[in-house]
C-alpha atoms as a PDB file:
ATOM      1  CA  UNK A   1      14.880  -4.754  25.908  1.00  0.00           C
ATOM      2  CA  UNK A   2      15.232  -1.360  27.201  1.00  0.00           C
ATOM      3  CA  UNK A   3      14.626   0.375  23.954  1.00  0.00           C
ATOM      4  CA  UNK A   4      11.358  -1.449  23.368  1.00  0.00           C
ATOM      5  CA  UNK A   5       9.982  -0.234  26.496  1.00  0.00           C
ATOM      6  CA  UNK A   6      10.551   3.063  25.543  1.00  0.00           C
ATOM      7  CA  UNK A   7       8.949   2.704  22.432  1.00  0.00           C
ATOM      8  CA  UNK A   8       6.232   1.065  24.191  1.00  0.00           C
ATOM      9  CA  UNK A   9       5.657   4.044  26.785  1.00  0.00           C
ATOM     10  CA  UNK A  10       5.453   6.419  23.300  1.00  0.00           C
ATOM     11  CA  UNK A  11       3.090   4.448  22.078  1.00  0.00           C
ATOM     12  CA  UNK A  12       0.901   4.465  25.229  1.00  0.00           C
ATOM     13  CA  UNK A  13       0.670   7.904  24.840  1.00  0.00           C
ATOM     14  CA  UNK A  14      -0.566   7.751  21.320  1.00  0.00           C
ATOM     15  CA  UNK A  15      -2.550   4.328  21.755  1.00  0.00           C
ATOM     16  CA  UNK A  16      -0.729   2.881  19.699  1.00  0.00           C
ATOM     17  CA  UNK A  17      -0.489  -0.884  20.574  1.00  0.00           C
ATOM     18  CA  UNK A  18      -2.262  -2.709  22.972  1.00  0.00           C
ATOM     19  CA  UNK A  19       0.863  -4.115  24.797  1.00  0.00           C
ATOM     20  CA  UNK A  20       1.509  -0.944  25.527  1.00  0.00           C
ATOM     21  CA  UNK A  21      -1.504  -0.589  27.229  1.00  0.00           C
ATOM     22  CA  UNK A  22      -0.312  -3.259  29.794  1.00  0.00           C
ATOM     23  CA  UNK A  23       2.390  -0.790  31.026  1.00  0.00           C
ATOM     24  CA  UNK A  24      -0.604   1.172  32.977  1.00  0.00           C
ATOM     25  CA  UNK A  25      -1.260   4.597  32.665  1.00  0.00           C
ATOM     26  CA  UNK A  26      -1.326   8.133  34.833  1.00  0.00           C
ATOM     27  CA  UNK A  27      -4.406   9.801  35.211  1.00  0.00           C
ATOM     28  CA  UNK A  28      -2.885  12.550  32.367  1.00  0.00           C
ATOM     29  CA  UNK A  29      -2.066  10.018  30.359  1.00  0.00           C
ATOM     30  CA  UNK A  30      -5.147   8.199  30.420  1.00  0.00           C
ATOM     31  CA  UNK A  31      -7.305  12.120  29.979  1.00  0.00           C
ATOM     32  CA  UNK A  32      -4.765  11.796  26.642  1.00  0.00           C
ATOM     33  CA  UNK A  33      -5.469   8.464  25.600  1.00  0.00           C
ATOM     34  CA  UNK A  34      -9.596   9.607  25.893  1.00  0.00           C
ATOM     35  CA  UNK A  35      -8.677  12.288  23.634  1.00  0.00           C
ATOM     36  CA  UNK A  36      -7.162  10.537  21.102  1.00  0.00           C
ATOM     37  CA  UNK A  37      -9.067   7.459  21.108  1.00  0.00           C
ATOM     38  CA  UNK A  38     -12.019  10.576  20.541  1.00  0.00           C
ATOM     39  CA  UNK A  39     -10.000  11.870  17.741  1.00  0.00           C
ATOM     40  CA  UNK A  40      -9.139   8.664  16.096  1.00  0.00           C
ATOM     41  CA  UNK A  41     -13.621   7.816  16.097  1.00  0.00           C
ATOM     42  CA  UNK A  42     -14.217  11.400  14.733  1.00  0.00           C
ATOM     43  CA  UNK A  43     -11.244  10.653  11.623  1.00  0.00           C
ATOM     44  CA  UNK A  44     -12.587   7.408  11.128  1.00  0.00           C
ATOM     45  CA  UNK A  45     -16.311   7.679  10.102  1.00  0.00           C
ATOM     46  CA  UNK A  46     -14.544  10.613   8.057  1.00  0.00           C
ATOM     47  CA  UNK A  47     -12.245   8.548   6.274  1.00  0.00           C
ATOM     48  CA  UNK A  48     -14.748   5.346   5.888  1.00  0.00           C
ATOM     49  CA  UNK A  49     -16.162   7.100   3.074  1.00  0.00           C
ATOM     50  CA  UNK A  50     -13.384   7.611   0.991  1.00  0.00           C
ATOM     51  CA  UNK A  51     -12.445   5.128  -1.669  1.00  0.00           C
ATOM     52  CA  UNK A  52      -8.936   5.127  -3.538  1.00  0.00           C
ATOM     53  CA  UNK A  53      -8.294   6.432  -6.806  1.00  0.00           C
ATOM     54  CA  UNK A  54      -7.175   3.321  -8.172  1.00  0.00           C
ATOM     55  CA  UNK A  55      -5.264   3.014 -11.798  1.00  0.00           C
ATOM     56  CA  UNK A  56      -2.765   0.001 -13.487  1.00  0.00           C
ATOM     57  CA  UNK A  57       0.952  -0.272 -12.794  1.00  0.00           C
ATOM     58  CA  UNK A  58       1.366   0.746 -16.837  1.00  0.00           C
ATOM     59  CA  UNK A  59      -1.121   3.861 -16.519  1.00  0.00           C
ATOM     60  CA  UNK A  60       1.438   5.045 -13.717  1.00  0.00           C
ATOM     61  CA  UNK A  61       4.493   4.234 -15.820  1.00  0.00           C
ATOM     62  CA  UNK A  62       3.043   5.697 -18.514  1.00  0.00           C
ATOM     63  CA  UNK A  63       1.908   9.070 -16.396  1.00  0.00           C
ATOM     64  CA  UNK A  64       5.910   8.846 -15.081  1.00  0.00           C
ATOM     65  CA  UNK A  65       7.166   8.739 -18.443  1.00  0.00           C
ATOM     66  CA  UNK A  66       4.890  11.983 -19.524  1.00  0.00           C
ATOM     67  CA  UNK A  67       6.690  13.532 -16.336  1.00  0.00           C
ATOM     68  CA  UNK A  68      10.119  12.368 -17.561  1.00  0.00           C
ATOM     69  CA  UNK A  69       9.179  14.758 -21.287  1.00  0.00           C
ATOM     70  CA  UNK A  70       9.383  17.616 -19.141  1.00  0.00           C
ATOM     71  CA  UNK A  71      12.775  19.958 -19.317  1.00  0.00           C
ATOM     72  CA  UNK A  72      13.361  21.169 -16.136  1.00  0.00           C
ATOM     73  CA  UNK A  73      14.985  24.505 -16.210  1.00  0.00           C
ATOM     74  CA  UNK A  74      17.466  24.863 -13.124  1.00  0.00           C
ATOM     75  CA  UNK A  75      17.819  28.037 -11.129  1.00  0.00           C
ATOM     76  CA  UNK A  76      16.131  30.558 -13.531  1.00  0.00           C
ATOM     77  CA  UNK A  77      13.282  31.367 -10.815  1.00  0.00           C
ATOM     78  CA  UNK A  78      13.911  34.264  -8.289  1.00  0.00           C
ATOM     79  CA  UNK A  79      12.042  31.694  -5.701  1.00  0.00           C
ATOM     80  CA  UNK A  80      14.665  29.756  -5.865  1.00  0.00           C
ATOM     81  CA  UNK A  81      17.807  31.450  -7.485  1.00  0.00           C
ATOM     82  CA  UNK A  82      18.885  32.783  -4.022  1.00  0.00           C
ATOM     83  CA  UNK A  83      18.660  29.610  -1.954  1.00  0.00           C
ATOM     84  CA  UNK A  84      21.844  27.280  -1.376  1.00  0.00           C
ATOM     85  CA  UNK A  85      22.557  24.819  -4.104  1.00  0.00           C
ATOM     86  CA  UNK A  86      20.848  21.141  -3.211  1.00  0.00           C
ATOM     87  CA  UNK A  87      19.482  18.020  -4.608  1.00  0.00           C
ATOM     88  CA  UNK A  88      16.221  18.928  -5.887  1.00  0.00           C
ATOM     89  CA  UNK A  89      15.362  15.399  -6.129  1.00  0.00           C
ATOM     90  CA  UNK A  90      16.039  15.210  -1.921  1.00  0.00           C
ATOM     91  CA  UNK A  91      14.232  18.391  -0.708  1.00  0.00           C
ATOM     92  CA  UNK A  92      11.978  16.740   1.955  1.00  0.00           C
ATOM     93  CA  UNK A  93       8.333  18.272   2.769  1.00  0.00           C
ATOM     94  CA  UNK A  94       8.475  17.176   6.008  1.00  0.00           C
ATOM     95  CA  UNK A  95       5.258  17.668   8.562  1.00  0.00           C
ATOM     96  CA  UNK A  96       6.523  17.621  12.482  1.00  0.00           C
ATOM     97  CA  UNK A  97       8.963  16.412  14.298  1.00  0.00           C
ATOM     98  CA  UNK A  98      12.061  15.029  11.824  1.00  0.00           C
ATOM     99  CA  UNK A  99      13.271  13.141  15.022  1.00  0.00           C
ATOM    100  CA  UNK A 100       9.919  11.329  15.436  1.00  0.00           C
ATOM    101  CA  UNK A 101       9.950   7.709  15.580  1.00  0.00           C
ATOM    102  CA  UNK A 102       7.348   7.217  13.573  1.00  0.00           C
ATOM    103  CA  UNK A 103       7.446   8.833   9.577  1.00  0.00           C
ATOM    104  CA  UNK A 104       4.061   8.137   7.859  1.00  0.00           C
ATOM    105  CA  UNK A 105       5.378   9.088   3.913  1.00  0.00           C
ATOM    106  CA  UNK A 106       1.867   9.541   1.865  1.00  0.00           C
ATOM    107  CA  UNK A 107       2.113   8.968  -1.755  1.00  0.00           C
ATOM    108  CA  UNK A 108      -0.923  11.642  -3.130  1.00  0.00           C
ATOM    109  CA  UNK A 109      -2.262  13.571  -6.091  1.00  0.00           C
ATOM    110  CA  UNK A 110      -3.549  16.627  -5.926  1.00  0.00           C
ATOM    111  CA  UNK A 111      -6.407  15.898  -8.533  1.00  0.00           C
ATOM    112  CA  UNK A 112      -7.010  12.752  -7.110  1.00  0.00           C
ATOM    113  CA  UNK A 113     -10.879  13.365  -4.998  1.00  0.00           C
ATOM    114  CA  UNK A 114      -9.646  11.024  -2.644  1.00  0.00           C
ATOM    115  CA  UNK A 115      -6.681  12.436  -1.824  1.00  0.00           C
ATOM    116  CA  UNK A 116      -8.428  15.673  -1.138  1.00  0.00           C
ATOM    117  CA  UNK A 117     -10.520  13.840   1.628  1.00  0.00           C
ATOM    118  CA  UNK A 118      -7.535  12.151   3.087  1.00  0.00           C
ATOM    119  CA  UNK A 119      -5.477  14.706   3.069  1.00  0.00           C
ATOM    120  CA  UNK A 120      -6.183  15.750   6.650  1.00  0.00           C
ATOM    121  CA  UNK A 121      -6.103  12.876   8.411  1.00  0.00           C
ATOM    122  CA  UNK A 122      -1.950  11.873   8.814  1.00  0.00           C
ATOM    123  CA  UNK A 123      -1.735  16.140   9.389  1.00  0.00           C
ATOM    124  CA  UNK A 124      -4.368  15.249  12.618  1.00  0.00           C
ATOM    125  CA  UNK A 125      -2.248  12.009  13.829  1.00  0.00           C
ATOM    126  CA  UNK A 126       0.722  14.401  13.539  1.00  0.00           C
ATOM    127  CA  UNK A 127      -0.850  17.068  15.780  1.00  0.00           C
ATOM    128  CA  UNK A 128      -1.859  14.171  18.385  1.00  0.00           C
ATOM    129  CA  UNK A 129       1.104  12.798  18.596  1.00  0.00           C
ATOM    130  CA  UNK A 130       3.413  14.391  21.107  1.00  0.00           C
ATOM    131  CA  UNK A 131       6.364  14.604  18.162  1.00  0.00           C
ATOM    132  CA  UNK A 132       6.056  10.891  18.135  1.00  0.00           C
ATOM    133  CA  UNK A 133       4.674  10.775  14.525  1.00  0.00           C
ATOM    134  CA  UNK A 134       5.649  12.916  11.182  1.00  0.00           C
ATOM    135  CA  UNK A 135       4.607  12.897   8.243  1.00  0.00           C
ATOM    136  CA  UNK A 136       6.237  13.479   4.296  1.00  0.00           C
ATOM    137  CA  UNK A 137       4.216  14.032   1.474  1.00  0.00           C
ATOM    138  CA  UNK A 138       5.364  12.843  -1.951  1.00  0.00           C
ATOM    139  CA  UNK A 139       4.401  13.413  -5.606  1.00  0.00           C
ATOM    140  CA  UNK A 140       2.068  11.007  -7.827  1.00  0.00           C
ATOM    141  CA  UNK A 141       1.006  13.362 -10.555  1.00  0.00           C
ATOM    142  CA  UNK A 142      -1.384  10.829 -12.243  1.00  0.00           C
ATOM    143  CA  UNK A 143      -3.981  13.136 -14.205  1.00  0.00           C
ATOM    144  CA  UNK A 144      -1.826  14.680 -15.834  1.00  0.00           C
ATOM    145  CA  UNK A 145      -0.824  18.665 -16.499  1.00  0.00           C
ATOM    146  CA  UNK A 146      -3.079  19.639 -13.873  1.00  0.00           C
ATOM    147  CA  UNK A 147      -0.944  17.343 -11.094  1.00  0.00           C
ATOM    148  CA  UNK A 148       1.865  18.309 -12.489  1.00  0.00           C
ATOM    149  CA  UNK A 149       1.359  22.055 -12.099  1.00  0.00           C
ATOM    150  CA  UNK A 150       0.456  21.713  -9.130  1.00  0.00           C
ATOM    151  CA  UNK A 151       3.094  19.754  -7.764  1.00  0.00           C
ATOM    152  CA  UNK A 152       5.259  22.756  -9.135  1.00  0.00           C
ATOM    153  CA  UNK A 153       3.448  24.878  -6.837  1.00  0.00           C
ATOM    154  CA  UNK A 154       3.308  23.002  -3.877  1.00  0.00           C
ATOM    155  CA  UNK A 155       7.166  23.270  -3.888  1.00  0.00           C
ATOM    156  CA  UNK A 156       7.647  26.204  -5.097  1.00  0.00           C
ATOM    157  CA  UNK A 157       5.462  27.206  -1.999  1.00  0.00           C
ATOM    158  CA  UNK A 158       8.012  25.415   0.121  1.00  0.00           C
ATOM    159  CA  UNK A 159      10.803  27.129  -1.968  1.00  0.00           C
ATOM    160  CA  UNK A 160       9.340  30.452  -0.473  1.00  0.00           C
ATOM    161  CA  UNK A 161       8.325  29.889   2.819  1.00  0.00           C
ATOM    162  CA  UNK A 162       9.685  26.257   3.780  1.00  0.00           C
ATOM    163  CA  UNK A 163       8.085  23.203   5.045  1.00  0.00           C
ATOM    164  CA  UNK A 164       4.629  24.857   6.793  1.00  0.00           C
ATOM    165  CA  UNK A 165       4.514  26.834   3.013  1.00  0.00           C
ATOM    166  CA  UNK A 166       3.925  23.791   1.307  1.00  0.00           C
ATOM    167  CA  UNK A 167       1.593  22.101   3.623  1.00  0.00           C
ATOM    168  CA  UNK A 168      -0.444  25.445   3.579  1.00  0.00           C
ATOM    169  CA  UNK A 169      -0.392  25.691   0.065  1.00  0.00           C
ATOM    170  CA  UNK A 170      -1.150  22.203  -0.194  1.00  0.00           C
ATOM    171  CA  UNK A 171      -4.139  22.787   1.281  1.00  0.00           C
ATOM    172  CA  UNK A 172      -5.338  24.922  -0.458  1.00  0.00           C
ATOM    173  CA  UNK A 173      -4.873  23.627  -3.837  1.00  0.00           C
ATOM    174  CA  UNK A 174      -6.679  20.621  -2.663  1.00  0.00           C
ATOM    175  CA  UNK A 175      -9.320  22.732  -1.299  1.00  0.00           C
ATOM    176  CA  UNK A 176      -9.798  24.823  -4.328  1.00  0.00           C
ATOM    177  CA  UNK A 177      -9.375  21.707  -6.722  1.00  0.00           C
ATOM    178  CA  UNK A 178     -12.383  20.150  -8.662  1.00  0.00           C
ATOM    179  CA  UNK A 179     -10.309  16.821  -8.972  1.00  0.00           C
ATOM    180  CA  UNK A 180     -10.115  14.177 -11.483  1.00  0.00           C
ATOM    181  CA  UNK A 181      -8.111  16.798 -14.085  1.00  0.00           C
ATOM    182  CA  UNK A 182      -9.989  19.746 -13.580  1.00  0.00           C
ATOM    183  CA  UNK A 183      -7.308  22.087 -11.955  1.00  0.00           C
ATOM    184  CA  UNK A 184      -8.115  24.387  -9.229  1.00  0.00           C
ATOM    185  CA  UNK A 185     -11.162  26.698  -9.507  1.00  0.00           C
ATOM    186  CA  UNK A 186      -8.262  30.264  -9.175  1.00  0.00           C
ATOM    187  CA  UNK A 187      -5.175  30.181 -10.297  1.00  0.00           C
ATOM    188  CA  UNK A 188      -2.053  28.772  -8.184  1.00  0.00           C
ATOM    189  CA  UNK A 189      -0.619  32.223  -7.789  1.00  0.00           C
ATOM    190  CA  UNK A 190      -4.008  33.466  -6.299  1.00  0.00           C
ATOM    191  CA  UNK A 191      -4.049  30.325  -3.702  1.00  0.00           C
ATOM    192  CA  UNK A 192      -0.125  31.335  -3.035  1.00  0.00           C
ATOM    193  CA  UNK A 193      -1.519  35.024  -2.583  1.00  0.00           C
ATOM    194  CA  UNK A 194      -4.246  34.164  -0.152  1.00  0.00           C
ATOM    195  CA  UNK A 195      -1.836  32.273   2.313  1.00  0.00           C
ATOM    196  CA  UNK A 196       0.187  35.020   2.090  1.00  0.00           C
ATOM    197  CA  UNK A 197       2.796  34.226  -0.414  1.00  0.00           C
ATOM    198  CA  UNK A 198       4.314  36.465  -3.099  1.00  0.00           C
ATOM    199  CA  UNK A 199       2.182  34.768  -6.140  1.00  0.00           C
ATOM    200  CA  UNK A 200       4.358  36.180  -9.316  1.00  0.00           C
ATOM    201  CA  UNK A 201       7.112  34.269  -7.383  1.00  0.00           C
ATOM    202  CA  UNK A 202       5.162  31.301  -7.662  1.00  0.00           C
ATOM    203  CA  UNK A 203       4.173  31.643 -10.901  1.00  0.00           C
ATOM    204  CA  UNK A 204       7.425  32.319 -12.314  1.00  0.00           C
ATOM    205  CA  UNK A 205       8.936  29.416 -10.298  1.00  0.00           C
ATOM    206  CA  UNK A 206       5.910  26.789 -11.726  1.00  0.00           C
ATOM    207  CA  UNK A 207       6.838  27.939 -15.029  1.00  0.00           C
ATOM    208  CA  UNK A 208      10.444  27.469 -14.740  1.00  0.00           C
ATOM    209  CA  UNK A 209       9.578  23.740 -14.211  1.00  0.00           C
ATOM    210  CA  UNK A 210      12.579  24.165 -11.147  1.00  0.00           C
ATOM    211  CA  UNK A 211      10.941  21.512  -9.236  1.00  0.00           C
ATOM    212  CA  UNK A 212      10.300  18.947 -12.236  1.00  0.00           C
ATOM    213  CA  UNK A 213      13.138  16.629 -10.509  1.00  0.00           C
ATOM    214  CA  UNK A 214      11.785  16.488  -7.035  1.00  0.00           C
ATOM    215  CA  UNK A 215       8.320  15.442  -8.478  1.00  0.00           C
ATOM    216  CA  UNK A 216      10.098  12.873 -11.076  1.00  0.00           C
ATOM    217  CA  UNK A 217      12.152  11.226  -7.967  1.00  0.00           C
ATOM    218  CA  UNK A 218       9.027  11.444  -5.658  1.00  0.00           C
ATOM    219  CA  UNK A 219       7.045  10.025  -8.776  1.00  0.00           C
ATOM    220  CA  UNK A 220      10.303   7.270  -9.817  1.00  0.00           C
ATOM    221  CA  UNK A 221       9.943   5.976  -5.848  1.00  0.00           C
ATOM    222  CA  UNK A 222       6.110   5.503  -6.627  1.00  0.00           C
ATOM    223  CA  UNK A 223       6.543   3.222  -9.354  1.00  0.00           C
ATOM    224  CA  UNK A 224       9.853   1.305  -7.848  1.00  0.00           C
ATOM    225  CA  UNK A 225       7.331   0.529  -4.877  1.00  0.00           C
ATOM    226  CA  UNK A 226       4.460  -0.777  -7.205  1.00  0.00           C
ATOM    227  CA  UNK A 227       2.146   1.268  -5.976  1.00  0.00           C
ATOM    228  CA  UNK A 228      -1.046   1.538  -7.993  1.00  0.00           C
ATOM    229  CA  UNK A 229      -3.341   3.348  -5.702  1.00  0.00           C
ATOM    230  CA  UNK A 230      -3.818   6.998  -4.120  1.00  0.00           C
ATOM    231  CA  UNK A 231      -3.518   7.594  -1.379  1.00  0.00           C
ATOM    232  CA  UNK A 232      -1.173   5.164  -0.778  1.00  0.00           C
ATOM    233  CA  UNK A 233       1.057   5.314   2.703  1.00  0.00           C
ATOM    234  CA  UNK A 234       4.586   3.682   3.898  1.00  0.00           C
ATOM    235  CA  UNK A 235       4.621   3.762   7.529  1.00  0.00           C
ATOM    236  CA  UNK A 236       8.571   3.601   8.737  1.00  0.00           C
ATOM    237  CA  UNK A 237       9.432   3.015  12.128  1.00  0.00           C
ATOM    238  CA  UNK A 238      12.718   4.404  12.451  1.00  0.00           C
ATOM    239  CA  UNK A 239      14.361   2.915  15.806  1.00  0.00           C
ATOM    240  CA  UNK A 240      13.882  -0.667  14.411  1.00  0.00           C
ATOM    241  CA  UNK A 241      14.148   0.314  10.460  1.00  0.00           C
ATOM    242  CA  UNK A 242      10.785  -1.482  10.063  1.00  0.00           C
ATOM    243  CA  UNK A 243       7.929  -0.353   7.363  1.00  0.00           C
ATOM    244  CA  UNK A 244       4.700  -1.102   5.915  1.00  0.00           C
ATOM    245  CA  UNK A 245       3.210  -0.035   2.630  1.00  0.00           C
ATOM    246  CA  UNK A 246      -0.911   0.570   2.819  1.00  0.00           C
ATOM    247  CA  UNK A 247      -1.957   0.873  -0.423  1.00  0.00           C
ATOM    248  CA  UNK A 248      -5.636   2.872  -0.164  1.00  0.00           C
ATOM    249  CA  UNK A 249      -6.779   5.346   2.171  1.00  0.00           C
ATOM    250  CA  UNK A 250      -7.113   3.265   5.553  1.00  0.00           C
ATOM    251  CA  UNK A 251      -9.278   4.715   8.978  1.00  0.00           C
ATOM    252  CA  UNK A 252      -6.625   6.078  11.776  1.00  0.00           C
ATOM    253  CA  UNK A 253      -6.893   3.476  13.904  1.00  0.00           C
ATOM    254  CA  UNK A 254      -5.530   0.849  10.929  1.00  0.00           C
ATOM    255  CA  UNK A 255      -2.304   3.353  10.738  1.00  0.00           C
ATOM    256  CA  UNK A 256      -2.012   3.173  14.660  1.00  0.00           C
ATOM    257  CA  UNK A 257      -2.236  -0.264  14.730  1.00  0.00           C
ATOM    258  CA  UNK A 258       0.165  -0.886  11.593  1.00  0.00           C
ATOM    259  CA  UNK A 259       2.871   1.505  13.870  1.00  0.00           C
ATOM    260  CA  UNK A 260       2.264  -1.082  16.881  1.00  0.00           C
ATOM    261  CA  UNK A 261       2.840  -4.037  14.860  1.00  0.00           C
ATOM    262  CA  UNK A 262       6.385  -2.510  13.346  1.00  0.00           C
ATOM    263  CA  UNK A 263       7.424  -2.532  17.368  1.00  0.00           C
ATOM    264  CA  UNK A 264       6.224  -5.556  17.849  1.00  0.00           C
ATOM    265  CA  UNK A 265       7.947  -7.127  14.942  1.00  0.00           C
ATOM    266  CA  UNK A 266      11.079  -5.345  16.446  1.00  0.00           C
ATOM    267  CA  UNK A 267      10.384  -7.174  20.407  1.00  0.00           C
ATOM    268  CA  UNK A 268       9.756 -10.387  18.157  1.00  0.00           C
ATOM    269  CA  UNK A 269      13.615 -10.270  16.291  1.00  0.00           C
ATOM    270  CA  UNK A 270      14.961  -9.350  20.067  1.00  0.00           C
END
């Protein structure tokens, strides 16, 4: 019982669940709860606009099985011939606190318009969480060469500069993206230049395909999880090993309340 009030005095701080809400609140806390409840109304008439990019099960096996075509060159790219040996297919691009109890894992295409608009939302319930929520974005290269290339990039990005790399070059590929196919309106090593990366590196690193296994296995997860919509997002809740798959892009205050029904469902098994 004692770890669910914990979890339940977390919560309060984020607003999470409305049982938590019983427990009472400090002044601070309740200034904090204003703010986010004011955060969570600005992110949600943002995100009831966008739709999902929605496709068949067979069109994503079929995009997965383009992905599996692709020779992946190990360890010829300076970005990465110098780091430590690893499973490619387990490098985790990982946004805030690893020991959070909450890990939001978004499933996204960077040429997917929808995706582009969602993008900043789980970043924003990350940065008002208190290191209760992260986040980890994976790889569902639907349209194509263009997702696929810039998949490379992301990671290569992180194969430079680490975790914040990836999420800043992230952002700006799907800021400089036209979507649907279209590739981004400068080339990846000119994004990787602007957010101060070396972009050769990058370039040399997209072209040795070095990342092609993380993007298969982050791809391979997609399709063992039947998802057939971007964004799509598993919500884990890692003291009770609880999760929930949302399949679309959902408002914040959906996601908040899916994380206070996973403790809930973990009080209803006590």
């Amino acid at each position: 019982m004692e770890d669910i009030k914990k979890s339940g005095n977390r919560l309060l701080v984020l607003s999470l669940a409305v049982s938590c809400l019983a427990l009472g609140a400090s002044g601070l806390l309740w200034k904090e709860l204003k703010a986010t409840k004011s955060l969570v109304a600005h992110l949600n008439s943002t995100t009831a606009k966008i739709q999902p990019w929605a496709y068949s099960l067979q069109e994503l096996k079929s995009a997965f099985e383009d992905t599996n075509q692709i020779g992946a060159i190990e360890g010829s790219s300076s970005a990465t011939s110098n780091r430590n040996p690893q499973r490619l297919e387990s490098v985790e691009r990982r946004y805030g606190d690893p020991e959070a109890q909450f890990e939001i894992v978004e499933y996204s295409d960077f040429e997917c318009q929808f995706c582009k608009s969602y993008f900043p939302v789980p970043k924003a319930l990350v940065d008002g969480s208190r290191g209760n929520i992260s986040l980890v974005f994976k790889h569902v290269p639907v349209h194509g060469d263009a997702s696929r290339q810039e998949a490379y990039a992301a990671e290569c990005a992180g194969a430079q500069g680490g975790n914040d790399a990836f999420y800043r070059m992230a952002g700006a590929i799907f800021e400089s993206t036209s979507s649907n196919g279209a590739g981004t309106n400068k080339p990846l090593s000119s994004l990787a230049q602007e957010i101060g990366l070396d972009g050769q590196e990058l370039a040399n690193c997209v072209d040795s395909n070095y990342f092609v296994k993380k993007v298969r296995a982050d791809f391979k997860e997609a399709v063992d999880l039947g998802i057939d919509v971007t964004p799509s997002t598993l919500i884990r809740h890692k003291p009770s090993g609880e999760s929930v798959l949302i399949k679309e892009a959902v408002t914040p205050e959906k996601l908040l309340s899916a994380m206070g029904n996973l403790v809930k469902m973990k009080a209803d098994k006590k």
